[in-house]
PDB file of N, CA and C in Angstrom:
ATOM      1  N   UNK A   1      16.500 -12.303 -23.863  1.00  0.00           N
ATOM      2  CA  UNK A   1      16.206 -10.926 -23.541  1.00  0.00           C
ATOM      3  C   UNK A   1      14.762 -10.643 -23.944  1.00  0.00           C
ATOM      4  N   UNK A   2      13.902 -10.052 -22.852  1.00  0.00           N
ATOM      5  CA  UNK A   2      12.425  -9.798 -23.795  1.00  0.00           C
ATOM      6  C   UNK A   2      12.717  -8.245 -24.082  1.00  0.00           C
ATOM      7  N   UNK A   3      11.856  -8.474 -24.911  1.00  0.00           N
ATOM      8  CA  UNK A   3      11.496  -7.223 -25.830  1.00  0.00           C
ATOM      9  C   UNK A   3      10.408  -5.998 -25.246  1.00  0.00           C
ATOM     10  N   UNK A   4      10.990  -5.174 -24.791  1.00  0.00           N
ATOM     11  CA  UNK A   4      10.332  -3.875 -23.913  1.00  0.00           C
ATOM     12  C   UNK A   4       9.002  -3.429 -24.698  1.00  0.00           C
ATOM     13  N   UNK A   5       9.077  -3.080 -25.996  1.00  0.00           N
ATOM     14  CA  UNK A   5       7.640  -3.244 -26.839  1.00  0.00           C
ATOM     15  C   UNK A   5       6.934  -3.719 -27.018  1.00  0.00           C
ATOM     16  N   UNK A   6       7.047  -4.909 -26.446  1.00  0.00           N
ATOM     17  CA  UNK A   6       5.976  -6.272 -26.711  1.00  0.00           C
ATOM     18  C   UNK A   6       5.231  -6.506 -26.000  1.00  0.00           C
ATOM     19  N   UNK A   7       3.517  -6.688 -25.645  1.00  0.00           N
ATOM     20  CA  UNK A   7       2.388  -6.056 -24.677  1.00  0.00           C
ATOM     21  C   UNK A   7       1.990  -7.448 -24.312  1.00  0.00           C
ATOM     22  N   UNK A   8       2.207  -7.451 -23.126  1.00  0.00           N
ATOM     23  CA  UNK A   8       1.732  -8.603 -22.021  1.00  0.00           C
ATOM     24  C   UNK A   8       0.465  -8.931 -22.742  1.00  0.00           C
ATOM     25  N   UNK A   9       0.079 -10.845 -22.982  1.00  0.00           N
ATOM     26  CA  UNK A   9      -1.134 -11.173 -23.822  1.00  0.00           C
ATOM     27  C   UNK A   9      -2.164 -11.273 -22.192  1.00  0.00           C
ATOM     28  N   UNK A  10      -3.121 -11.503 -21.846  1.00  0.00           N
ATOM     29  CA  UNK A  10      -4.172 -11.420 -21.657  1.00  0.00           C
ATOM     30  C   UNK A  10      -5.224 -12.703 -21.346  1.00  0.00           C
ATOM     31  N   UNK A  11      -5.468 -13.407 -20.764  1.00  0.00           N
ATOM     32  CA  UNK A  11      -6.823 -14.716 -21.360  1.00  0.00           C
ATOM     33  C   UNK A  11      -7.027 -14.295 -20.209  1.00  0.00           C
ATOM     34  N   UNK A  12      -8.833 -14.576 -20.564  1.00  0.00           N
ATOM     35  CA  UNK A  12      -9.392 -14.926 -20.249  1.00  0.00           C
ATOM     36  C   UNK A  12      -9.853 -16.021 -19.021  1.00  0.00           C
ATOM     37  N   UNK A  13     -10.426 -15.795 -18.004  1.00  0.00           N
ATOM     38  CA  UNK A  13     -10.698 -17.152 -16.963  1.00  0.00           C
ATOM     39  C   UNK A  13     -11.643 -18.014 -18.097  1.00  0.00           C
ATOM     40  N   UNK A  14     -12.435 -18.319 -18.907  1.00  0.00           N
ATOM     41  CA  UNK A  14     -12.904 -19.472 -19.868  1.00  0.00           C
ATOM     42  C   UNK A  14     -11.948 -19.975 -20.455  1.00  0.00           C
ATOM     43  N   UNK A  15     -10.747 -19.492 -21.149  1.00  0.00           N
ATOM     44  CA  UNK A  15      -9.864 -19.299 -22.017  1.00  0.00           C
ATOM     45  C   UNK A  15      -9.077 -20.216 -20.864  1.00  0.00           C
ATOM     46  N   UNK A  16      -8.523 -20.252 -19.907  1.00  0.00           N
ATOM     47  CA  UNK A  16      -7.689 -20.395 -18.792  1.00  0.00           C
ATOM     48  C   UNK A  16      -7.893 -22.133 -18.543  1.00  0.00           C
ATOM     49  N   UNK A  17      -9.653 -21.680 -18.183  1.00  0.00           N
ATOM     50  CA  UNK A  17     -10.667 -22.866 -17.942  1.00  0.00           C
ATOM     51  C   UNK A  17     -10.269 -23.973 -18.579  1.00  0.00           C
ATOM     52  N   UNK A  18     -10.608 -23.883 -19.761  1.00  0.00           N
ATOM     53  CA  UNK A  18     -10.134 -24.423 -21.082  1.00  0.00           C
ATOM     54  C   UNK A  18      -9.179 -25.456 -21.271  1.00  0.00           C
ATOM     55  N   UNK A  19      -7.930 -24.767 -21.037  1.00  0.00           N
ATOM     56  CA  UNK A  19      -6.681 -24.934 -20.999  1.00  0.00           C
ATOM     57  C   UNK A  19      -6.267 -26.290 -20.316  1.00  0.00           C
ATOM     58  N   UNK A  20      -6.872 -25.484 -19.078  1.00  0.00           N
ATOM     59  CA  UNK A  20      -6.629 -26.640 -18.010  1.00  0.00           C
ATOM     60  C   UNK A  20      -7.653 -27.975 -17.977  1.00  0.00           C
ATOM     61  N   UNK A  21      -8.600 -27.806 -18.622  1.00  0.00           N
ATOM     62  CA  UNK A  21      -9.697 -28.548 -18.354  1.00  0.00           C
ATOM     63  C   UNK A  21      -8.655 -29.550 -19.803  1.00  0.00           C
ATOM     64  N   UNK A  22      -8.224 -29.502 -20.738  1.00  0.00           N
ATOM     65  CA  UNK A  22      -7.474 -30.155 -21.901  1.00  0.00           C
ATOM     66  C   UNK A  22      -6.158 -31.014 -20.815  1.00  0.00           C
ATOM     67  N   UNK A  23      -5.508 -30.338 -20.206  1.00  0.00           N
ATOM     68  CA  UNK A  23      -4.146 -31.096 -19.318  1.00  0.00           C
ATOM     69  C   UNK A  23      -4.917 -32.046 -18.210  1.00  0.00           C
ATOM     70  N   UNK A  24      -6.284 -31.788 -17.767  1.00  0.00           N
ATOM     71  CA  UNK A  24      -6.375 -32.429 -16.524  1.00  0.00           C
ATOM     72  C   UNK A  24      -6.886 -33.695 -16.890  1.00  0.00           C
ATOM     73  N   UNK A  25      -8.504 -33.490 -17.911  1.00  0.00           N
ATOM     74  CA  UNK A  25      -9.155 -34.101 -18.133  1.00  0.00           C
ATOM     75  C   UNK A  25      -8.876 -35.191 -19.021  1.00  0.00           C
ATOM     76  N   UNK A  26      -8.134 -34.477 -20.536  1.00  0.00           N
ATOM     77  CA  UNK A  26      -7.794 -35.573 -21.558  1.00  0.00           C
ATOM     78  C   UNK A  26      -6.248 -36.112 -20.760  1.00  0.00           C
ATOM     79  N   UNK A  27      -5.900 -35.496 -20.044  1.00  0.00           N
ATOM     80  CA  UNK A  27      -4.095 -35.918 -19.705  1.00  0.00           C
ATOM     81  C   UNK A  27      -3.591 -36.010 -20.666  1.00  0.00           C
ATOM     82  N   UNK A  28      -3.571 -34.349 -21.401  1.00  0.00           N
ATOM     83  CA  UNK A  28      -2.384 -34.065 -22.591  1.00  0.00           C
ATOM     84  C   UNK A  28      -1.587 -33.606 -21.696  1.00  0.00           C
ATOM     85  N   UNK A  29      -0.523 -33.253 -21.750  1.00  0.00           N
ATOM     86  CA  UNK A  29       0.805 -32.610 -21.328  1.00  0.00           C
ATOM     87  C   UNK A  29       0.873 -31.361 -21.101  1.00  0.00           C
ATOM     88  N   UNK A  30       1.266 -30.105 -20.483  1.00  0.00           N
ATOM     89  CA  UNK A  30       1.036 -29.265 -20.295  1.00  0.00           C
ATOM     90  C   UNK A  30       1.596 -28.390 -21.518  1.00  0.00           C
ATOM     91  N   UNK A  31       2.598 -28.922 -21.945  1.00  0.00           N
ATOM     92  CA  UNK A  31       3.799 -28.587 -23.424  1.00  0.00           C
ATOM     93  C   UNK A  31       2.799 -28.879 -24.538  1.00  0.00           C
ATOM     94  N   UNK A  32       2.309 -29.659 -24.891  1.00  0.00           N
ATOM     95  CA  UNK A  32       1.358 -30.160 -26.041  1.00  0.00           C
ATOM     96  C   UNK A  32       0.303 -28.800 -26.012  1.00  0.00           C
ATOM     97  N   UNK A  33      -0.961 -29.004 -24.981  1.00  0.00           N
ATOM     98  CA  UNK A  33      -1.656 -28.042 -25.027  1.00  0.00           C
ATOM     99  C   UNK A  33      -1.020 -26.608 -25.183  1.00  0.00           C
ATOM    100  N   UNK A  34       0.190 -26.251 -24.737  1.00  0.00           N
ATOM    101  CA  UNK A  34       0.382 -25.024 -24.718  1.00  0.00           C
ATOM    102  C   UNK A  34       0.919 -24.749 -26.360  1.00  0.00           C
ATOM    103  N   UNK A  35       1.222 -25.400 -27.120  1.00  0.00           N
ATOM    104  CA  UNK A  35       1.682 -25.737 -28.051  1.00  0.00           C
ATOM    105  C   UNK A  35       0.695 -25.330 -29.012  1.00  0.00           C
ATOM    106  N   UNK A  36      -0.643 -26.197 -28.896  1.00  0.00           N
ATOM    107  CA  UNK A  36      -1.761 -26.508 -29.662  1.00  0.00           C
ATOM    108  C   UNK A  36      -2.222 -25.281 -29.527  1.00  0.00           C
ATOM    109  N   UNK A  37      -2.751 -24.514 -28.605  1.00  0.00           N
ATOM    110  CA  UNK A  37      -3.376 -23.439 -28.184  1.00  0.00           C
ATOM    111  C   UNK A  37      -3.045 -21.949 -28.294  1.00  0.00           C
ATOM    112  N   UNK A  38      -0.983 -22.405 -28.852  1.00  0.00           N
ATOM    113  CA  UNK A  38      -0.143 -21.264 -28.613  1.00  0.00           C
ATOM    114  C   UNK A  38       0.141 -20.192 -27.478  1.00  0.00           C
ATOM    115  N   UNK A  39       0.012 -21.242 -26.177  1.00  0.00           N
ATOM    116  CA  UNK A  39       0.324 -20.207 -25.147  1.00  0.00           C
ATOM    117  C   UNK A  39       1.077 -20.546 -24.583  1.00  0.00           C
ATOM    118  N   UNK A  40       2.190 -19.497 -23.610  1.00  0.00           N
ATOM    119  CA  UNK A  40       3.761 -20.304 -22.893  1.00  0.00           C
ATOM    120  C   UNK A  40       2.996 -21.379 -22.184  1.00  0.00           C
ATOM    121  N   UNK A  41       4.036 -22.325 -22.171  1.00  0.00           N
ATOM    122  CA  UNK A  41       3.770 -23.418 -21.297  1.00  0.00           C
ATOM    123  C   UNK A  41       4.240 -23.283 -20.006  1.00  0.00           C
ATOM    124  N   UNK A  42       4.451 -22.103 -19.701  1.00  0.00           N
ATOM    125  CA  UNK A  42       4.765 -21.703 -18.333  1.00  0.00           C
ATOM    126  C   UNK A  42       3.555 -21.489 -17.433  1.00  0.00           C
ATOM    127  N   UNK A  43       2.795 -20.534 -18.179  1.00  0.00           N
ATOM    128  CA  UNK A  43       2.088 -19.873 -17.870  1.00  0.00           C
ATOM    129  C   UNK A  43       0.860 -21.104 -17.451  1.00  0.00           C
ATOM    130  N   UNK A  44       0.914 -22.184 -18.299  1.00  0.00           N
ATOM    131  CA  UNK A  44      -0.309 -22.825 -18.678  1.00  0.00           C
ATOM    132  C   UNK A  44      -0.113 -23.855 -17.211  1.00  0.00           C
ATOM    133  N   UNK A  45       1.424 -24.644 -17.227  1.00  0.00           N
ATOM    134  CA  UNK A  45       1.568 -25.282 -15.920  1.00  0.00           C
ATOM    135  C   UNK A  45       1.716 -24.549 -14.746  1.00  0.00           C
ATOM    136  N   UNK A  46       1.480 -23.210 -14.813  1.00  0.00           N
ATOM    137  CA  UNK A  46       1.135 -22.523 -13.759  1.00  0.00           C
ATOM    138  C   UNK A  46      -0.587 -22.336 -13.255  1.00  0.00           C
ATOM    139  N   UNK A  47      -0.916 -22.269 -14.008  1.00  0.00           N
ATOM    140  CA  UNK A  47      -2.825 -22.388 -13.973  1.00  0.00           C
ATOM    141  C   UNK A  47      -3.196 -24.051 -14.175  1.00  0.00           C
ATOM    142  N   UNK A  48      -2.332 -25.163 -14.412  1.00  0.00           N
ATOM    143  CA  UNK A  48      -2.433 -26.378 -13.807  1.00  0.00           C
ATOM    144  C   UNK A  48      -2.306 -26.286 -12.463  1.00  0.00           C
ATOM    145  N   UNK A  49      -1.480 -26.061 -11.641  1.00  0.00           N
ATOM    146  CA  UNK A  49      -0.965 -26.723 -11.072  1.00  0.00           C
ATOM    147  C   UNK A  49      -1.603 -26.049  -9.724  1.00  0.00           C
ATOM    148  N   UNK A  50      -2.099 -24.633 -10.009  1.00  0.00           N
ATOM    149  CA  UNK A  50      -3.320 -23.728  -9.127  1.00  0.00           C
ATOM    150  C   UNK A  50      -4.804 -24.458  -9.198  1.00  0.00           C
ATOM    151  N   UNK A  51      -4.932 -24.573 -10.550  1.00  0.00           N
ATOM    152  CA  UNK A  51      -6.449 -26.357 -10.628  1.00  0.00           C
ATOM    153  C   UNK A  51      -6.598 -26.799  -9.341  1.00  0.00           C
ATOM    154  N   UNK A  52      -5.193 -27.702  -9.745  1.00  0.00           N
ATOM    155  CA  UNK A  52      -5.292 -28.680  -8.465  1.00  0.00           C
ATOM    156  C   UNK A  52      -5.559 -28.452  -7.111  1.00  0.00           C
ATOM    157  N   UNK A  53      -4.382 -27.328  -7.062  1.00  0.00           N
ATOM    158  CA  UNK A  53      -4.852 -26.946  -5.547  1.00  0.00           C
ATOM    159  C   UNK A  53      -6.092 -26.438  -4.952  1.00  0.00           C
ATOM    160  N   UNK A  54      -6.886 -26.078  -6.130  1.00  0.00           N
ATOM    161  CA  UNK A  54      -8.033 -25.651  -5.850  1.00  0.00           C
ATOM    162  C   UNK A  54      -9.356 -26.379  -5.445  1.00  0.00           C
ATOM    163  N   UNK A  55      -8.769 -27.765  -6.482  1.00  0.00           N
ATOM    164  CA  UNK A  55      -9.893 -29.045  -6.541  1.00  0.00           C
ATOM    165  C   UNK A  55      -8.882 -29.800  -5.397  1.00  0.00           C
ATOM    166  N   UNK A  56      -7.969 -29.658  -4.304  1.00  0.00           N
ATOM    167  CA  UNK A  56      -7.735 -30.542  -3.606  1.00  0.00           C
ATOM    168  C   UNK A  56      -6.997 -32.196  -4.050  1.00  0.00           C
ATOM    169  N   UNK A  57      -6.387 -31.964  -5.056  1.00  0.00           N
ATOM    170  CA  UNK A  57      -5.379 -32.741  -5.417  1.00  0.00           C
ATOM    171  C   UNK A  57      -4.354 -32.522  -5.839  1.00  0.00           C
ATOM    172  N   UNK A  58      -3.616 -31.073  -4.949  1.00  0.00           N
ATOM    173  CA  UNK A  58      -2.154 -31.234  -4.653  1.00  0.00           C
ATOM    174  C   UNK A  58      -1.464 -32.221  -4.457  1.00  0.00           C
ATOM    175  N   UNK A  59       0.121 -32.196  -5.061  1.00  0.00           N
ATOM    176  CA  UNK A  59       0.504 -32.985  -4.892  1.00  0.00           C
ATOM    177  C   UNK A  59       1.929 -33.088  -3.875  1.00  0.00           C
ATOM    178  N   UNK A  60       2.623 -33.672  -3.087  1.00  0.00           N
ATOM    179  CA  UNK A  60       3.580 -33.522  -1.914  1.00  0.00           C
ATOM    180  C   UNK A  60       4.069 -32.309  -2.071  1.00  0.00           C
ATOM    181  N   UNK A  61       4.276 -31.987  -3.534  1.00  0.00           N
ATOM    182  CA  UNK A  61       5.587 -30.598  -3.725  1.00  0.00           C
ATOM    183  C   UNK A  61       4.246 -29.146  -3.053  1.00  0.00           C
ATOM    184  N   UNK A  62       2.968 -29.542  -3.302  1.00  0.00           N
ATOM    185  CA  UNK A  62       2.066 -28.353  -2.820  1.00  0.00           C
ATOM    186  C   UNK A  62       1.492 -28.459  -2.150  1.00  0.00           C
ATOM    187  N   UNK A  63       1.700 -28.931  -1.255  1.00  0.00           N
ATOM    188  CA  UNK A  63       0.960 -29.220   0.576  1.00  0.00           C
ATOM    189  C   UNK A  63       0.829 -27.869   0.723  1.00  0.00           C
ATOM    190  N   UNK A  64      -0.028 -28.012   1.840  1.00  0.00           N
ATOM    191  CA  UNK A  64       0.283 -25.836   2.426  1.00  0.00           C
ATOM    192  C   UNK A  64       0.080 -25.034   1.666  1.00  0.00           C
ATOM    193  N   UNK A  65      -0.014 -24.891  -0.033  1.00  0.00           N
ATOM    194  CA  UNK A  65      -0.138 -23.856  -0.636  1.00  0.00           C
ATOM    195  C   UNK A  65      -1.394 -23.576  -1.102  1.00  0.00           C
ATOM    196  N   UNK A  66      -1.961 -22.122  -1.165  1.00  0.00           N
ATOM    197  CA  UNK A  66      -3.463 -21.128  -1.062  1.00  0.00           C
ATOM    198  C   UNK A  66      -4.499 -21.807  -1.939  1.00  0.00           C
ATOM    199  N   UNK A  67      -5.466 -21.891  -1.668  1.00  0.00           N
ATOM    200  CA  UNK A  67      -6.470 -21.977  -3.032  1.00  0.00           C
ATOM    201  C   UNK A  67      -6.724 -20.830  -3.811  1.00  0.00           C
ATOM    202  N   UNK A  68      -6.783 -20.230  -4.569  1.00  0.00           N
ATOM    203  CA  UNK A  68      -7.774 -19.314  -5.268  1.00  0.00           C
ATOM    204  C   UNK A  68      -8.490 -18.425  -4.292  1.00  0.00           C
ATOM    205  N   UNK A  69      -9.190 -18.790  -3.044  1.00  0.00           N
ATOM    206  CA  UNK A  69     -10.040 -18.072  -2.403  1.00  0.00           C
ATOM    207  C   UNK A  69      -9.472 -17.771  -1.661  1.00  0.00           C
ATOM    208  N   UNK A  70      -8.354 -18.766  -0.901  1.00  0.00           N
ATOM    209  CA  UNK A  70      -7.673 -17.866   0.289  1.00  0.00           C
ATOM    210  C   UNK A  70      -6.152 -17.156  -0.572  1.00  0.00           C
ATOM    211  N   UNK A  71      -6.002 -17.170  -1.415  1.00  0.00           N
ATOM    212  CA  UNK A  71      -4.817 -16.703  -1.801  1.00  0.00           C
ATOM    213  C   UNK A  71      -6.012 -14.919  -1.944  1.00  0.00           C
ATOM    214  N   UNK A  72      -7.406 -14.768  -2.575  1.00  0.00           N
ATOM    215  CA  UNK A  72      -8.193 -14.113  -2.170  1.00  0.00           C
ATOM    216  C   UNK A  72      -8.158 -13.262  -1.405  1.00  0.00           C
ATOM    217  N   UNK A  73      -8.967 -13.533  -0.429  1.00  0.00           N
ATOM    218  CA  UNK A  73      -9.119 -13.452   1.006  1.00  0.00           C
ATOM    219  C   UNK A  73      -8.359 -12.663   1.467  1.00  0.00           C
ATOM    220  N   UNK A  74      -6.469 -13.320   1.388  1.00  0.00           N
ATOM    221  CA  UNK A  74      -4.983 -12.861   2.085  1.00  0.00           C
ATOM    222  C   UNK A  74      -4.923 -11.743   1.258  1.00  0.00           C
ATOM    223  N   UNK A  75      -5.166 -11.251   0.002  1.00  0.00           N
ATOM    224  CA  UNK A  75      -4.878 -10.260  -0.995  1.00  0.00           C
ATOM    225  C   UNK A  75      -6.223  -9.313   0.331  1.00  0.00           C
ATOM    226  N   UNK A  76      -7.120  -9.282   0.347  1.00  0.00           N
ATOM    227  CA  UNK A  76      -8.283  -8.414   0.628  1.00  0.00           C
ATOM    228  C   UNK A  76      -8.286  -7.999   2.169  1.00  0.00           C
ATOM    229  N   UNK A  77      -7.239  -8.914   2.986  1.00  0.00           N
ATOM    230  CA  UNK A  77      -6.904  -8.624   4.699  1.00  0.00           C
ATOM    231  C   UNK A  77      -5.846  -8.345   4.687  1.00  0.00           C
ATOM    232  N   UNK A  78      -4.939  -7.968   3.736  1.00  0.00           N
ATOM    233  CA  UNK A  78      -3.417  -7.370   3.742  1.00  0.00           C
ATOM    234  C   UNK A  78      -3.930  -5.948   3.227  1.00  0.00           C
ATOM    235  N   UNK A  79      -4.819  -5.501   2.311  1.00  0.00           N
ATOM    236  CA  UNK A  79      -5.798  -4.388   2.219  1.00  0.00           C
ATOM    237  C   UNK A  79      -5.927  -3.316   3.258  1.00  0.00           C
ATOM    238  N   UNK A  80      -6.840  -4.456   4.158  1.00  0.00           N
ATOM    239  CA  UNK A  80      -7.404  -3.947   4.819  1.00  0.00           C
ATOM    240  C   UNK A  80      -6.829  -3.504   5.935  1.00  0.00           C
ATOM    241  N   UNK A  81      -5.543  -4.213   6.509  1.00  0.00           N
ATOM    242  CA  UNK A  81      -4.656  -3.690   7.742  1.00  0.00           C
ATOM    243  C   UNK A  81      -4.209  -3.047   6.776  1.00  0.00           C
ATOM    244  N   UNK A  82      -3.555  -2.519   5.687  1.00  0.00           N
ATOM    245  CA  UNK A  82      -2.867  -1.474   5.307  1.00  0.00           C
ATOM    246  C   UNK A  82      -3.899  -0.254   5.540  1.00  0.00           C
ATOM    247  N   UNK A  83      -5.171   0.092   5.044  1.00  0.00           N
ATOM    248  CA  UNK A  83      -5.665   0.943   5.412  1.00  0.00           C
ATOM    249  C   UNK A  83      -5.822   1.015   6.788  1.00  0.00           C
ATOM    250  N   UNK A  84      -6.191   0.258   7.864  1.00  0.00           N
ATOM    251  CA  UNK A  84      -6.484   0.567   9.426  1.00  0.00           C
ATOM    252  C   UNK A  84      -4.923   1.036   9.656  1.00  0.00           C
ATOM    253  N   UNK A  85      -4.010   0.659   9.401  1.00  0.00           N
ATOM    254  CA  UNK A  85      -2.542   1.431   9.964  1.00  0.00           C
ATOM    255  C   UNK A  85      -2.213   2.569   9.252  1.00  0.00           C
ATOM    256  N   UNK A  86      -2.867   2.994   7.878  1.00  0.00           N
ATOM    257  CA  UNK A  86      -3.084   4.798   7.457  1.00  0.00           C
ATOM    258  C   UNK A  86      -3.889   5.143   8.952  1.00  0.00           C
ATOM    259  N   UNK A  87      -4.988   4.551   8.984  1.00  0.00           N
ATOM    260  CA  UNK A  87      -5.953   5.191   9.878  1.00  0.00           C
ATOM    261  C   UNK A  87      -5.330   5.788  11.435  1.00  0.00           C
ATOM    262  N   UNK A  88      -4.650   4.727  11.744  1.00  0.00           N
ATOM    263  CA  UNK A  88      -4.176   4.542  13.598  1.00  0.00           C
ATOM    264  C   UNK A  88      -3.132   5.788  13.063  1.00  0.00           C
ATOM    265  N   UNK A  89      -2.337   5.733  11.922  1.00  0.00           N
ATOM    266  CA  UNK A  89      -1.313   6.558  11.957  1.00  0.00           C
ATOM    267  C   UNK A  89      -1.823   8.091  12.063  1.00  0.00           C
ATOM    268  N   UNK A  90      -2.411   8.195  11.197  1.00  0.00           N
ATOM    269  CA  UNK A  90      -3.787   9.888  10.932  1.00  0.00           C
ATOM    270  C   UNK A  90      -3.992  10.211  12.296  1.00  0.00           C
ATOM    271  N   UNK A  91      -4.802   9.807  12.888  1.00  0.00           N
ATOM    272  CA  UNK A  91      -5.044   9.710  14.731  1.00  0.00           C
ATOM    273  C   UNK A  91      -4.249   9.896  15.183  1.00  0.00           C
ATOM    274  N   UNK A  92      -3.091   8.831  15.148  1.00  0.00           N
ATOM    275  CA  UNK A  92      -2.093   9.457  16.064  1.00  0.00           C
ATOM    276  C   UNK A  92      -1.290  10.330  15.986  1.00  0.00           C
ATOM    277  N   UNK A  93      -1.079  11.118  14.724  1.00  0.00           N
ATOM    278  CA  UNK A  93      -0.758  12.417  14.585  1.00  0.00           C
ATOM    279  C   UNK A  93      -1.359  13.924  14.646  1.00  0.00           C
ATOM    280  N   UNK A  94      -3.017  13.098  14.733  1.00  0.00           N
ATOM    281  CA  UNK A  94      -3.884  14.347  14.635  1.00  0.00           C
ATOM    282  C   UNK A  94      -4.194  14.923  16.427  1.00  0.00           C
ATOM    283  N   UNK A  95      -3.759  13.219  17.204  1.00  0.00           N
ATOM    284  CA  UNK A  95      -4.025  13.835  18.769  1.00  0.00           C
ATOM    285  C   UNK A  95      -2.649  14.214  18.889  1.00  0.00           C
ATOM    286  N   UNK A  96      -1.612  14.073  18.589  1.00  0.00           N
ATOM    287  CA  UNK A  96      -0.427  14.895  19.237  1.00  0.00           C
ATOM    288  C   UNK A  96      -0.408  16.514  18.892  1.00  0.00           C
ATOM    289  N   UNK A  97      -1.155  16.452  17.787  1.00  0.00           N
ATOM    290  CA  UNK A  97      -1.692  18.032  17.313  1.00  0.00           C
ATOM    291  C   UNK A  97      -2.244  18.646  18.307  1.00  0.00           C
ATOM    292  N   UNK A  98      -3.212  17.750  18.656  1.00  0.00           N
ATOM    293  CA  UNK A  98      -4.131  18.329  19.087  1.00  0.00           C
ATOM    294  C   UNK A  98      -3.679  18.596  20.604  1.00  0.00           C
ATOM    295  N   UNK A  99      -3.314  17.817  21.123  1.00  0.00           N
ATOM    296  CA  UNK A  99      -2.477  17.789  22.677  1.00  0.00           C
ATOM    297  C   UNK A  99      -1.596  19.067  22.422  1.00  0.00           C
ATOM    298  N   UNK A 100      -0.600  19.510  21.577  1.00  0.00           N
ATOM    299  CA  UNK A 100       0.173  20.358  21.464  1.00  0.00           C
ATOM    300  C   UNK A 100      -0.088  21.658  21.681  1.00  0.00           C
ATOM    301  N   UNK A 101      -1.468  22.095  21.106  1.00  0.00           N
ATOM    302  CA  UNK A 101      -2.302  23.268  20.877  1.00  0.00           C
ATOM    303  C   UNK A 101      -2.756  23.389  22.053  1.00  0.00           C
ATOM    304  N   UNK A 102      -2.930  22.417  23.047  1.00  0.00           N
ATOM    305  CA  UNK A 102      -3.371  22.776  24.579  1.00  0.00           C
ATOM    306  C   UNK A 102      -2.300  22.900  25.569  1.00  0.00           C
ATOM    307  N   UNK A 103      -1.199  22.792  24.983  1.00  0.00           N
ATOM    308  CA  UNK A 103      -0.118  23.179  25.740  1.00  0.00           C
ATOM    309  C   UNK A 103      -0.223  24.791  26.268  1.00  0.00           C
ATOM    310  N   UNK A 104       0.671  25.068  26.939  1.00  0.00           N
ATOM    311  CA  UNK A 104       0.547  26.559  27.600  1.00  0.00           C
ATOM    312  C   UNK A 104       1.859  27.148  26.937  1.00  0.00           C
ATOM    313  N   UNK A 105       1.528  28.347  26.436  1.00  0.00           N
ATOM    314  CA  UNK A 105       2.901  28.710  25.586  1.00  0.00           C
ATOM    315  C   UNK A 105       4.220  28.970  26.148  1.00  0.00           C
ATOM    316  N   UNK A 106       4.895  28.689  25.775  1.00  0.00           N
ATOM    317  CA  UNK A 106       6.213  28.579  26.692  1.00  0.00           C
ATOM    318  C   UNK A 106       7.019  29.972  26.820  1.00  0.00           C
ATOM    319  N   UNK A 107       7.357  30.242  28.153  1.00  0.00           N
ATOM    320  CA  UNK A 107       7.160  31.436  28.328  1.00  0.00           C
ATOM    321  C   UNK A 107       8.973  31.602  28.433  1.00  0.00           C
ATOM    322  N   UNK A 108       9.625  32.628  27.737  1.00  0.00           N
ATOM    323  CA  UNK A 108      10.991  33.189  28.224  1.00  0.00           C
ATOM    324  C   UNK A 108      11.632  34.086  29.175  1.00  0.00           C
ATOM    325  N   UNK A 109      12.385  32.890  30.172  1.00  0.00           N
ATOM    326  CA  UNK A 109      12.628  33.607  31.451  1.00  0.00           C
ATOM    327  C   UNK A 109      13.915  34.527  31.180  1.00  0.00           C
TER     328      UNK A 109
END
């Protein structure tokens, strides 16, 4: 069970750097370093295993999956159609307004 009081820790991209640069370079273990360093080892073979994909030595299980820049990129063009479909939506409610008001008032026979 986690503990609702307890404040999400924080590192750093050097701090991160670091980390990974200890699992890739010396080929400690991802458990060891996280150990040594005191950080989940979840977290840590999770920022391994993004390394790789980044430096292009995925391995079978991560074919297909984002680098850093396009995982990027997809964050900053999912953005951006969310705002253009506020936009198209605004418009297209502001001309049915506007069409409405040029209607001829409807008259009771």
């Amino acid at each position: 069970m986690t503990n609702p009081t307890r404040t999400r820790r924080r590192f750093t991209p050097q701090q991160k750097e670091e980390a990974v640069e200890l699992c890739l370079q010396e080929g400690l273990s991802c458990n060891a370093v996280a150990e040594r360093l005191g950080l989940p080892s979840s977290s840590l073979a999770r920022w391994v295993r993004q390394a790789r994909i980044d430096r292009g030595q995925a391995g079978p299980r991560d074919q297909g999956l984002l680098t850093s820049e396009e995982r990027a990129e997809l964050a900053r063009l999912r953005k951006e159609n969310r705002e253009l479909r506020r936009e198209k939506d605004f418009f297209r409610l502001a001309a049915a307004h506007f069409a409405k008001e040029q209607l001829p008032p409807r008259g009771f026979a």
